[in-house]
C-alpha atoms as a PDB file:
ATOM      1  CA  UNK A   1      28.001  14.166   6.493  1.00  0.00           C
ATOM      2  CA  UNK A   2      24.382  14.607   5.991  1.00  0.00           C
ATOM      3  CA  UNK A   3      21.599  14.856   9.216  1.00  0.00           C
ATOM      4  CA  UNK A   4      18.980  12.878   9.145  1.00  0.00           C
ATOM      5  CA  UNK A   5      16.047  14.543  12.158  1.00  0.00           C
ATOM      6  CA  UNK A   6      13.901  12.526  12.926  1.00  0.00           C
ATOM      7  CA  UNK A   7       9.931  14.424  13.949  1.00  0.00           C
ATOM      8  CA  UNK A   8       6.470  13.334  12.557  1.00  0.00           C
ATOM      9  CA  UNK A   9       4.873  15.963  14.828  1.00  0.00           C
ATOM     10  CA  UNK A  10       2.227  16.703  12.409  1.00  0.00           C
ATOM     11  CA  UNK A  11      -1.559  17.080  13.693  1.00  0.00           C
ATOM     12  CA  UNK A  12      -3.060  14.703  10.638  1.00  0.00           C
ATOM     13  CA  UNK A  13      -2.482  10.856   9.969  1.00  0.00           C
ATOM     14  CA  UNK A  14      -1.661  11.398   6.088  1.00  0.00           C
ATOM     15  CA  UNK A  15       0.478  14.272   6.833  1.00  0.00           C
ATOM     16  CA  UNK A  16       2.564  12.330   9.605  1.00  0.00           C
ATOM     17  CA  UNK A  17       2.970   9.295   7.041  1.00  0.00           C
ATOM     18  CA  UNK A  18       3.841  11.720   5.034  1.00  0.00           C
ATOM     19  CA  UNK A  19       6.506  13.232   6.912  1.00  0.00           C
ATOM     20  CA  UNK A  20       7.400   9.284   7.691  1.00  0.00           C
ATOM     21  CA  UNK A  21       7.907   8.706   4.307  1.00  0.00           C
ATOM     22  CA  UNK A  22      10.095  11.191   3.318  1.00  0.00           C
ATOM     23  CA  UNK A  23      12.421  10.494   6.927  1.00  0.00           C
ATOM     24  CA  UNK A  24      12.499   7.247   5.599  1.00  0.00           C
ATOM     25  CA  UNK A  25      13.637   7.979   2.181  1.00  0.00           C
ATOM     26  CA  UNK A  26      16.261   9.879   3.498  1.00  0.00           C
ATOM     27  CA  UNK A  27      17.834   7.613   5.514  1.00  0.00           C
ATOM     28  CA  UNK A  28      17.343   4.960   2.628  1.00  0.00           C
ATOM     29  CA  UNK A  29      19.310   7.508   0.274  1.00  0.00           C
ATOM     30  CA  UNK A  30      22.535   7.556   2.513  1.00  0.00           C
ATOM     31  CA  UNK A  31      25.633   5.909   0.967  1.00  0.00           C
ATOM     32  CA  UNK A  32      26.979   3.008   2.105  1.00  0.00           C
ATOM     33  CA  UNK A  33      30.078   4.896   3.663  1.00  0.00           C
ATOM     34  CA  UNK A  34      27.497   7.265   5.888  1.00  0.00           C
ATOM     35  CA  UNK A  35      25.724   4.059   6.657  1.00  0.00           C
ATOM     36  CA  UNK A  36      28.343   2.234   8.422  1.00  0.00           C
ATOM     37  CA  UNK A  37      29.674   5.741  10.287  1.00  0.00           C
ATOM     38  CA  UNK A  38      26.523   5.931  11.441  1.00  0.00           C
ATOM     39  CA  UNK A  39      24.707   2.912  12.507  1.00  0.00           C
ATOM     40  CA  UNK A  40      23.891   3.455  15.577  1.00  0.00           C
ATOM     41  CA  UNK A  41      22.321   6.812  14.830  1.00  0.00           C
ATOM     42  CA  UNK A  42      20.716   5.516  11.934  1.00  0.00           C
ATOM     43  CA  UNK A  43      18.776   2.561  14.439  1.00  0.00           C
ATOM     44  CA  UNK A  44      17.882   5.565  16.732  1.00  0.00           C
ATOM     45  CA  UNK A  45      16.317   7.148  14.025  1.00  0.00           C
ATOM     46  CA  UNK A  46      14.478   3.999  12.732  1.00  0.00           C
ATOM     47  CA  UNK A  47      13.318   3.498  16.222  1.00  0.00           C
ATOM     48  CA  UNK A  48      11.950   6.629  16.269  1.00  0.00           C
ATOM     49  CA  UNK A  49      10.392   6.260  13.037  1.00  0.00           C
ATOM     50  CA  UNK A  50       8.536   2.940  14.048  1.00  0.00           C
ATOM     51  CA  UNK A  51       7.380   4.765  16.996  1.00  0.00           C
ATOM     52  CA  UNK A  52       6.090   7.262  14.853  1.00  0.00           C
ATOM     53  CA  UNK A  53       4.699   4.737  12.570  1.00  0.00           C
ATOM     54  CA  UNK A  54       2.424   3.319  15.411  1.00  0.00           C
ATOM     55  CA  UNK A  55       1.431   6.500  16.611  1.00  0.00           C
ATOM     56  CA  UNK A  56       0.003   7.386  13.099  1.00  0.00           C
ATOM     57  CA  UNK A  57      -2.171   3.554  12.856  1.00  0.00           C
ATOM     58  CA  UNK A  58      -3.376   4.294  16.264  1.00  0.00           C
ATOM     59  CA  UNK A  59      -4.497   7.782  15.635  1.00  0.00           C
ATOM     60  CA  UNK A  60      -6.160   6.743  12.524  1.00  0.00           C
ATOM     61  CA  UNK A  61      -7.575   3.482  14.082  1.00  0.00           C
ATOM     62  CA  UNK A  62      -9.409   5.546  16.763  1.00  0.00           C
ATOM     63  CA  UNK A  63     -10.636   8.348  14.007  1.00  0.00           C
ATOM     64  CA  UNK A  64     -12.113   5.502  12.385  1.00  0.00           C
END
């Protein structure tokens, strides 16, 4: 069974999408087997990556 872990704790905007990104292609890259065993950790972890998500448009919204 492969983890997915979900932490965008980076200290830049394009490094944090970055990290997003590459969460995100994980969990995209999961078969369809792993996907159904794991639904609900897989909507934790997309939760977690929309939070992230906002975090990283507001940080760069106020360094604008």
């Amino acid at each position: 069974m492969q983890a997915v872990f979900v932490q965008a704790q980076c200290s830049s905007s394009p490094s944090k999408l970055k990290d997003i990104e590459e969460q995100i292609r994980k969990l995209h890259g999961k078969s369809a087997l792993l996907r159904l065993a794991d639904s609900v950790q897989d909507c934790e972890d997309v939760n977690g990556l929309l939070e992230d998500l906002q975090e990283a448009v507001n940080d760069y919204m106020v360094r604008s």
